[in-house]
PDB file of N, CA and C in Angstrom:
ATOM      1  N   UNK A   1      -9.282  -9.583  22.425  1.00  0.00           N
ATOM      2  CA  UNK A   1      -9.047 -10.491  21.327  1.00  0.00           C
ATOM      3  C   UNK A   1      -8.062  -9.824  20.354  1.00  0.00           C
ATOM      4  N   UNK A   2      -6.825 -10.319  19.747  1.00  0.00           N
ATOM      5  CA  UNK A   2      -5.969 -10.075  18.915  1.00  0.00           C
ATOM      6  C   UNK A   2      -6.281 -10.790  17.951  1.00  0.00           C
ATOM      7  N   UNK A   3      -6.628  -9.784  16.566  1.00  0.00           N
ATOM      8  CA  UNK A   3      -6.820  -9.936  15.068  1.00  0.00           C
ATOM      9  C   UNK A   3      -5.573  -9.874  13.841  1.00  0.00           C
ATOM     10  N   UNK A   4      -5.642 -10.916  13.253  1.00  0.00           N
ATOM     11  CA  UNK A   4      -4.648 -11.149  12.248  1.00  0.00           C
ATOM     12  C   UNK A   4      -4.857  -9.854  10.981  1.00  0.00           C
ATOM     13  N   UNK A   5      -4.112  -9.146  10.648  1.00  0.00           N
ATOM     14  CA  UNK A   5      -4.775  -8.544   9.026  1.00  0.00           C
ATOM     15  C   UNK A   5      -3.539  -7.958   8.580  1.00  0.00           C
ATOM     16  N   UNK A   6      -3.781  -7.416   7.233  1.00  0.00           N
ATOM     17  CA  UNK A   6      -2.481  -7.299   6.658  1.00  0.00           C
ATOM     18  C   UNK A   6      -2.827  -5.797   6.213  1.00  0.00           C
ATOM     19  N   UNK A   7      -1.611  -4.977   5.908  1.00  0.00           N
ATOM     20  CA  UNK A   7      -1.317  -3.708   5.560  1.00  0.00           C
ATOM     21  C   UNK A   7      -0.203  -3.836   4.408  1.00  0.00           C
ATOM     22  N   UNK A   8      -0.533  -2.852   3.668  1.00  0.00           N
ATOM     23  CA  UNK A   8       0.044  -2.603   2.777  1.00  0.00           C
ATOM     24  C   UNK A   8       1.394  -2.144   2.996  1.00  0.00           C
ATOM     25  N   UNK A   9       2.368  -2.721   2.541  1.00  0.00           N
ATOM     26  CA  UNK A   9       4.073  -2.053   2.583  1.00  0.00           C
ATOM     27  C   UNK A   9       4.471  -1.169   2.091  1.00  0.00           C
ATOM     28  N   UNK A  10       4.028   0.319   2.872  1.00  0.00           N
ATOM     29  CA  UNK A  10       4.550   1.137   2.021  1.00  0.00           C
ATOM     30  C   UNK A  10       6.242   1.731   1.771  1.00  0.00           C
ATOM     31  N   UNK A  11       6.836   1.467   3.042  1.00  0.00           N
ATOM     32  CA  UNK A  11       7.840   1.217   2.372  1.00  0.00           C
ATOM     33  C   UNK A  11       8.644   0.792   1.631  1.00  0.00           C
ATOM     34  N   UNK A  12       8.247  -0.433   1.464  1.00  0.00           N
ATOM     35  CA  UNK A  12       8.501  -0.931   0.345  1.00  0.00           C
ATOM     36  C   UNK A  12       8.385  -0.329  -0.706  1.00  0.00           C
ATOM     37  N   UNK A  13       6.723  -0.415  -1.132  1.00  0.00           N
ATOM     38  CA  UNK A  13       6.731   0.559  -2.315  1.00  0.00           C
ATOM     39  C   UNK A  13       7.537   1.619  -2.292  1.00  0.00           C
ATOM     40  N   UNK A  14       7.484   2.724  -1.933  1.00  0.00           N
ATOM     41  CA  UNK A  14       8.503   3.859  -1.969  1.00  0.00           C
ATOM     42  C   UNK A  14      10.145   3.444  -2.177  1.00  0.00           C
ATOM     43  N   UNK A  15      10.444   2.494  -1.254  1.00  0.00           N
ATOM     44  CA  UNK A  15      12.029   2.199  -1.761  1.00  0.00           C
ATOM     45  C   UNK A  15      11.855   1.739  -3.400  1.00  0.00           C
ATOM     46  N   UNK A  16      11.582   0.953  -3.805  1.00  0.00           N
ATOM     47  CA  UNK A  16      11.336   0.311  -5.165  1.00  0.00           C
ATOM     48  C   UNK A  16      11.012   1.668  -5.959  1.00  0.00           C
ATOM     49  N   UNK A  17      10.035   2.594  -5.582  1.00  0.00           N
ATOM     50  CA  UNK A  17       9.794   3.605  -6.880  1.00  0.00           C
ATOM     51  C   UNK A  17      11.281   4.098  -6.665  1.00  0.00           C
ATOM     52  N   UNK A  18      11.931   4.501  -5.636  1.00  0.00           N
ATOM     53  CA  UNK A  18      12.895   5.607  -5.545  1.00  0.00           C
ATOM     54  C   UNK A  18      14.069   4.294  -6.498  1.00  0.00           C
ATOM     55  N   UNK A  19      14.275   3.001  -6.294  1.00  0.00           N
ATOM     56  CA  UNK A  19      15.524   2.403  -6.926  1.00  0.00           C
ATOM     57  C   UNK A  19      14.875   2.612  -8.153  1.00  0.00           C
ATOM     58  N   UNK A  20      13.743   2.480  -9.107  1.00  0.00           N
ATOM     59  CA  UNK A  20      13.434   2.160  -9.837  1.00  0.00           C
ATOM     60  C   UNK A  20      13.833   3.906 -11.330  1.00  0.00           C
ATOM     61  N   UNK A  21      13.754   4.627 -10.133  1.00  0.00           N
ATOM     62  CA  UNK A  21      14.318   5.996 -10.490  1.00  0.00           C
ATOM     63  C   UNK A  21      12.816   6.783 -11.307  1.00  0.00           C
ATOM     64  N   UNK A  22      11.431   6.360 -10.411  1.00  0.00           N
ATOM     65  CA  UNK A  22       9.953   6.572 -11.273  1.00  0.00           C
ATOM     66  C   UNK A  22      10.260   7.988 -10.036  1.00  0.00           C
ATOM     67  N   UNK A  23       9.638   8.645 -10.715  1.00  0.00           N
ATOM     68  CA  UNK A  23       8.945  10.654  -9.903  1.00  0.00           C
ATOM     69  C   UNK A  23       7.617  10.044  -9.544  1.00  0.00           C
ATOM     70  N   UNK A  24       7.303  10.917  -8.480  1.00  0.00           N
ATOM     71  CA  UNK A  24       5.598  10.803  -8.209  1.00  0.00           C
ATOM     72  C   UNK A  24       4.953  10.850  -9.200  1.00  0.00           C
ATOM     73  N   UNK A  25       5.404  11.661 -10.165  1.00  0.00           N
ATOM     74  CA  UNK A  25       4.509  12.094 -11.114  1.00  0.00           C
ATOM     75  C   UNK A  25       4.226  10.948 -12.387  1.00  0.00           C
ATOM     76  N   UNK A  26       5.590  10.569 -12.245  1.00  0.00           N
ATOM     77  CA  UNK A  26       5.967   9.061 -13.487  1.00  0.00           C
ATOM     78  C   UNK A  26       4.374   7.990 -12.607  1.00  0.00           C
ATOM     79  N   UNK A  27       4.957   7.729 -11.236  1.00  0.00           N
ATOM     80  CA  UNK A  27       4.610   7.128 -10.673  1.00  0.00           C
ATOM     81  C   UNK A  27       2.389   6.861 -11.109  1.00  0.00           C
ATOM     82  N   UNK A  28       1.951   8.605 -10.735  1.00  0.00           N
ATOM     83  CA  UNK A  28       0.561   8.947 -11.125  1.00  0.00           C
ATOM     84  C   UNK A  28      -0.072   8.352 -12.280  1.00  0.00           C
ATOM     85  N   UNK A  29       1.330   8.690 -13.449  1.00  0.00           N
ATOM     86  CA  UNK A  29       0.799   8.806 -14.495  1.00  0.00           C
ATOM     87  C   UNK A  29       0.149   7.225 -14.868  1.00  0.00           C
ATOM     88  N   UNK A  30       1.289   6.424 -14.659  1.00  0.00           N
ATOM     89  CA  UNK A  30       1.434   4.729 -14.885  1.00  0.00           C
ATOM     90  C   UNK A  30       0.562   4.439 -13.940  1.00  0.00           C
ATOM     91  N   UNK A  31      -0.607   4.802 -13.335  1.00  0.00           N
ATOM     92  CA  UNK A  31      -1.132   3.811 -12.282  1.00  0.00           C
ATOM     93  C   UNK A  31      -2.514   4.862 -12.556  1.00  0.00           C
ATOM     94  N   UNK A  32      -2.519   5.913 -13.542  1.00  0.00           N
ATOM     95  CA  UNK A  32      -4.051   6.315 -13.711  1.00  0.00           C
ATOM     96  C   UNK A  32      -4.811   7.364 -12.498  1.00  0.00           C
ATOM     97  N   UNK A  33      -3.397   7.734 -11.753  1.00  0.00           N
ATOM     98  CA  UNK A  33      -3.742   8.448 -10.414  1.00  0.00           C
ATOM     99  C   UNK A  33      -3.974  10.003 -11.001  1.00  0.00           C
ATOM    100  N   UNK A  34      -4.829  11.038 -10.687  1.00  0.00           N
ATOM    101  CA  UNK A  34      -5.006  12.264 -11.343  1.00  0.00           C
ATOM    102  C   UNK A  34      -4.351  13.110  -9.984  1.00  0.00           C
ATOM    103  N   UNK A  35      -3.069  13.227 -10.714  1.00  0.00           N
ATOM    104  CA  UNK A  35      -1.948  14.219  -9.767  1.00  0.00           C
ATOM    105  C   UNK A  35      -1.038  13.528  -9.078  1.00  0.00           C
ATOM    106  N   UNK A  36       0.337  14.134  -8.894  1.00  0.00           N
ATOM    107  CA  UNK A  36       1.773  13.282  -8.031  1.00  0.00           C
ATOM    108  C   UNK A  36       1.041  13.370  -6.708  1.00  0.00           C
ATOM    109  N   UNK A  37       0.582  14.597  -6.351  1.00  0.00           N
ATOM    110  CA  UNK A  37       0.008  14.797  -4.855  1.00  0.00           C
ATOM    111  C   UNK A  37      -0.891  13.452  -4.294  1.00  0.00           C
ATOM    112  N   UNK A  38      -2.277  13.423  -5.705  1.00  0.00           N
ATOM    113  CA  UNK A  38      -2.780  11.861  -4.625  1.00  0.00           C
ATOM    114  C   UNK A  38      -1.894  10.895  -5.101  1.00  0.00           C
ATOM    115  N   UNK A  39      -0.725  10.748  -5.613  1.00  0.00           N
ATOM    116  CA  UNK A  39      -0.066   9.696  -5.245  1.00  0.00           C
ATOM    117  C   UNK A  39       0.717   9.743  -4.006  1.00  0.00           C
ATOM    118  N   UNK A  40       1.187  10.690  -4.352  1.00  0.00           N
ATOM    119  CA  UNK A  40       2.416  10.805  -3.326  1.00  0.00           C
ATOM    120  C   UNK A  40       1.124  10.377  -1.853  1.00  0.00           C
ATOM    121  N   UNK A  41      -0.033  10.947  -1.260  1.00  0.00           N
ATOM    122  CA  UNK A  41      -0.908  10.408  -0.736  1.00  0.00           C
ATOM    123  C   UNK A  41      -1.129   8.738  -0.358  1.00  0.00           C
ATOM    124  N   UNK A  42      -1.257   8.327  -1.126  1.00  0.00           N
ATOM    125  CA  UNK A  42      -1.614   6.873  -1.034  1.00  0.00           C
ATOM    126  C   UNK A  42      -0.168   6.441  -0.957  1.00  0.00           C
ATOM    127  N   UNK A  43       1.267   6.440  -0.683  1.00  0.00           N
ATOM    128  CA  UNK A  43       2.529   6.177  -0.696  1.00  0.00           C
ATOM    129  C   UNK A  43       2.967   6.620   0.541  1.00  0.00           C
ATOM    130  N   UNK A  44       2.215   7.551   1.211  1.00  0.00           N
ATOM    131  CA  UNK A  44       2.547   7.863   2.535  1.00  0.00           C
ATOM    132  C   UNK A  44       1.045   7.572   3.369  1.00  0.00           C
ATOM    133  N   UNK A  45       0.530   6.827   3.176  1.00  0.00           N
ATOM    134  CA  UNK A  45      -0.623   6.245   4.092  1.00  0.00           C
ATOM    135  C   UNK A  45      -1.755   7.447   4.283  1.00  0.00           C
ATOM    136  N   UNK A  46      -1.752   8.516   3.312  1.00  0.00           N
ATOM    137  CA  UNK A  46      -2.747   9.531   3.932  1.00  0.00           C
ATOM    138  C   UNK A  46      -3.754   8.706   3.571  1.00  0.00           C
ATOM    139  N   UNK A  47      -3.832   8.459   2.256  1.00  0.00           N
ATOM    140  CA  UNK A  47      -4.866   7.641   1.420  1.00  0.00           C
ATOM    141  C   UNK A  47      -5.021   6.213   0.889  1.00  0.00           C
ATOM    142  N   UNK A  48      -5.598   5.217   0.453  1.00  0.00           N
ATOM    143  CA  UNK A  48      -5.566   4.120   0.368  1.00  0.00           C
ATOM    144  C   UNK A  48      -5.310   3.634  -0.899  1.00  0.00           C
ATOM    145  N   UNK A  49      -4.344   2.689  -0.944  1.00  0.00           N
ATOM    146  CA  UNK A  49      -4.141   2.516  -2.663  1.00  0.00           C
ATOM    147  C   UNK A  49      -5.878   1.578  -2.883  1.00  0.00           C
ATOM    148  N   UNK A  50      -6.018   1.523  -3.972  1.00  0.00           N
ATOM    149  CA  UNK A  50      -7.058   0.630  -4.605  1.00  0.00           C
ATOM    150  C   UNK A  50      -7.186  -0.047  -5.206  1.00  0.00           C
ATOM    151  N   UNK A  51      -7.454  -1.359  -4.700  1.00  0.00           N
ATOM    152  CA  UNK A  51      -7.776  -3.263  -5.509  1.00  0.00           C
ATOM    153  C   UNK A  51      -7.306  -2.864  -6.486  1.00  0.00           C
ATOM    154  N   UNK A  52      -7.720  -2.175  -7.314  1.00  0.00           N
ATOM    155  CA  UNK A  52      -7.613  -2.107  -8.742  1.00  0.00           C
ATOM    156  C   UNK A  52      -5.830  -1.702  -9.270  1.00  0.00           C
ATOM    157  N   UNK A  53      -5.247  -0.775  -8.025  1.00  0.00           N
ATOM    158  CA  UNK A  53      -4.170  -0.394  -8.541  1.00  0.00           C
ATOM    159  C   UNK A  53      -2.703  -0.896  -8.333  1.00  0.00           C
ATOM    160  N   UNK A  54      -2.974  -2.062  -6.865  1.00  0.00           N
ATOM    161  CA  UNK A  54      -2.198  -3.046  -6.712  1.00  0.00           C
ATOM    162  C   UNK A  54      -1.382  -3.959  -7.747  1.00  0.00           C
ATOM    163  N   UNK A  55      -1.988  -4.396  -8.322  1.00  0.00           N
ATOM    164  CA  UNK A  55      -1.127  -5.437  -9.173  1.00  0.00           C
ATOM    165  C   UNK A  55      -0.285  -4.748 -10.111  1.00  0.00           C
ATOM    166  N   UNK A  56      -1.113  -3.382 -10.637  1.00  0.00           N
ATOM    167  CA  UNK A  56      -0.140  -2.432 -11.900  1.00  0.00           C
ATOM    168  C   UNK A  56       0.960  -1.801 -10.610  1.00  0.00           C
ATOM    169  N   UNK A  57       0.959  -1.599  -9.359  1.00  0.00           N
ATOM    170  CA  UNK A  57       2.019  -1.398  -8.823  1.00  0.00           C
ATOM    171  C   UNK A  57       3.130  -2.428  -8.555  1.00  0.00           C
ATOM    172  N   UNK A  58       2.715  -3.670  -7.839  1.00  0.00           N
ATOM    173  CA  UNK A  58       3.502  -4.918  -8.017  1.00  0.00           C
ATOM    174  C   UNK A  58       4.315  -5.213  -9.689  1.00  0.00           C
ATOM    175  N   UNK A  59       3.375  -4.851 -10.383  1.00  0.00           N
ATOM    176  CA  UNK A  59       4.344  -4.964 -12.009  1.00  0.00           C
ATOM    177  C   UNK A  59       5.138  -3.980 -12.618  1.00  0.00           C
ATOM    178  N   UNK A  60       5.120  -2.552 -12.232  1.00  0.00           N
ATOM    179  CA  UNK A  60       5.705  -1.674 -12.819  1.00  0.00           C
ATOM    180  C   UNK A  60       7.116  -1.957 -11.396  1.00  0.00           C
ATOM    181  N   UNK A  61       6.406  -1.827 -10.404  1.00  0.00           N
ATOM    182  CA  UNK A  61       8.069  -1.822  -9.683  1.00  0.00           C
ATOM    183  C   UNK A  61       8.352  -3.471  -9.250  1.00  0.00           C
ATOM    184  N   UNK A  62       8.292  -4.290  -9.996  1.00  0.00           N
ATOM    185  CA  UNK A  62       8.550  -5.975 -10.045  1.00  0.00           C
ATOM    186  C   UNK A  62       8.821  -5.770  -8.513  1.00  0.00           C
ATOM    187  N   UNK A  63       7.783  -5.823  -8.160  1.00  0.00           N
ATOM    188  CA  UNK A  63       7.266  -6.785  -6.654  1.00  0.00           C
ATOM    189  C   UNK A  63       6.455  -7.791  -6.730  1.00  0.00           C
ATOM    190  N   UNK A  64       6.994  -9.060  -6.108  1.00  0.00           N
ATOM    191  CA  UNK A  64       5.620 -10.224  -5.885  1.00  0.00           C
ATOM    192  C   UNK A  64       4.376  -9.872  -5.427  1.00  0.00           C
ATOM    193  N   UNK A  65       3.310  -9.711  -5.378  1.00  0.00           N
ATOM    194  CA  UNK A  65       2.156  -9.232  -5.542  1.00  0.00           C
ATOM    195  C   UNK A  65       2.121  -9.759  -3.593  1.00  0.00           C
ATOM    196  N   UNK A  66       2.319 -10.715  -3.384  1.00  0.00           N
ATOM    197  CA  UNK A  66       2.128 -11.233  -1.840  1.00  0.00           C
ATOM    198  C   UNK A  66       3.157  -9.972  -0.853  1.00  0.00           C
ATOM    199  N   UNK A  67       4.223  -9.754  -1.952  1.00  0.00           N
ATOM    200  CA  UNK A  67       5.234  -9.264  -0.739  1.00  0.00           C
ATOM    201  C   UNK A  67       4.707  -7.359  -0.769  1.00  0.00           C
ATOM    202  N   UNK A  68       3.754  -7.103  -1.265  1.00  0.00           N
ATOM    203  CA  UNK A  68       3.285  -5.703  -0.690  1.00  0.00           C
ATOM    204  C   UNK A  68       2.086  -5.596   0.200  1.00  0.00           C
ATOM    205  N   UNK A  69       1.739  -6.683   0.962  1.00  0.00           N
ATOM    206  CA  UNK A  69       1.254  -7.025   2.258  1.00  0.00           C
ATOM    207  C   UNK A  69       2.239  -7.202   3.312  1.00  0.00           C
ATOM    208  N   UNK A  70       2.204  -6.560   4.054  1.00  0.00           N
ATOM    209  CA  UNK A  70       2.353  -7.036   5.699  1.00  0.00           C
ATOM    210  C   UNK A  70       2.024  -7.231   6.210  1.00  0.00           C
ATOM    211  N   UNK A  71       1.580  -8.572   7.497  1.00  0.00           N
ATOM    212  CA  UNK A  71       0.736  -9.030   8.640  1.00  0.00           C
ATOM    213  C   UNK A  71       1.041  -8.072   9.858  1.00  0.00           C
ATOM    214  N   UNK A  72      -0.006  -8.125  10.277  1.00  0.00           N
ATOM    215  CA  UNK A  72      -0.178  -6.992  11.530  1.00  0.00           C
ATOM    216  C   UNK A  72      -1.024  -7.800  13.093  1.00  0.00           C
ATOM    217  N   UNK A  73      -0.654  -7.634  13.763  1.00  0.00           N
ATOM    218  CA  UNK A  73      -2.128  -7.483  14.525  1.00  0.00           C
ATOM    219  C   UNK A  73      -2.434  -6.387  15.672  1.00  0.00           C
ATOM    220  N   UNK A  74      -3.530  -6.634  15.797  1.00  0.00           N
ATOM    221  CA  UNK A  74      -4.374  -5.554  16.611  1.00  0.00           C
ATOM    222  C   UNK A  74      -5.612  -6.084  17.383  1.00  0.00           C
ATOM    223  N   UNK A  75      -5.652  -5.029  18.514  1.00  0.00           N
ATOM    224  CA  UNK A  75      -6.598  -5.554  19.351  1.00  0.00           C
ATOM    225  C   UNK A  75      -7.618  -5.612  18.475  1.00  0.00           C
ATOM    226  N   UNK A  76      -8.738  -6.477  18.948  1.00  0.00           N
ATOM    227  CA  UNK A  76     -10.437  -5.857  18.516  1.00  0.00           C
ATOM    228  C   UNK A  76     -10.868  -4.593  19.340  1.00  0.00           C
ATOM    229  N   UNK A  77     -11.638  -4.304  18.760  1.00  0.00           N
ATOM    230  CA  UNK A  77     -12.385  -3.101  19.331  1.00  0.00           C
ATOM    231  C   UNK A  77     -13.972  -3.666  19.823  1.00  0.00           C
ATOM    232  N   UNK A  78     -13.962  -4.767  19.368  1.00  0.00           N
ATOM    233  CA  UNK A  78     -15.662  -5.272  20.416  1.00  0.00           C
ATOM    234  C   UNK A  78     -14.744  -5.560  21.936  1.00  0.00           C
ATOM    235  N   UNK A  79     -15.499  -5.467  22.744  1.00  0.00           N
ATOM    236  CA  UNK A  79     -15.136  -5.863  23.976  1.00  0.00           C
ATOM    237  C   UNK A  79     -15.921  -7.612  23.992  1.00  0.00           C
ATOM    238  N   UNK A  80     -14.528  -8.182  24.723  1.00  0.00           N
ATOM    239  CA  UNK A  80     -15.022 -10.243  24.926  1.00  0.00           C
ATOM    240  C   UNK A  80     -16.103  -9.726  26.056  1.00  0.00           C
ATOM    241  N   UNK A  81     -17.302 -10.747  25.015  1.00  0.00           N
ATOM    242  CA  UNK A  81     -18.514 -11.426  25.487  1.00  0.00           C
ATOM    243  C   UNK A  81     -17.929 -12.178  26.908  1.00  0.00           C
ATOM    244  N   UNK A  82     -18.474 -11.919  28.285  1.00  0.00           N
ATOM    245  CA  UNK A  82     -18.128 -12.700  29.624  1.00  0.00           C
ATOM    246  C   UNK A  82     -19.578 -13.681  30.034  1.00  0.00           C
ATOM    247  N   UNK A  83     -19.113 -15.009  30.666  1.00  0.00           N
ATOM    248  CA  UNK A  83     -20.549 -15.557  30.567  1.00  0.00           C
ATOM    249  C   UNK A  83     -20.966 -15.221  32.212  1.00  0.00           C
TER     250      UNK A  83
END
């Protein structure tokens, strides 16, 4: 079975901080992150951005809030029920 879900654009984000001319550290500070490192983290997929920090990212680097999702899909991992 192939599942619809969406991922976060991190490239995106990253191009936008880098045009926007924000440092990791600018970046930390404006989004309440404690250190450039867990940002820089959550900007390279080690770590997960959080509900909460989405929209202050969509507004500081004027992104539409829809366009820092990407659709994906992927198998399931249950194996199909056979009758």
């Amino acid at each position: 079975m192939i599942l619809l879900s969406y991922e976060i654009d991190l490239q995106l984000i990253k191009q936008a901080r880098l045009e926007k001319g924000y440092t990791l550290e600018e970046m930390s500070k404006k989004l309440g992150i404690k250190g450039k490192s867990n940002y820089f983290k959550r900007e390279n997929g080690d770590t997960e951005f959080k509900s909460t920090e989405l929209p202050m990212l969509s507004d500081l680097l004027d992104i539409d809030y829809e366009k820092i999702f990407v659709k994906s899909l992927r198998k399931s991992k249950q194996k199909e029920a056979t009758a």
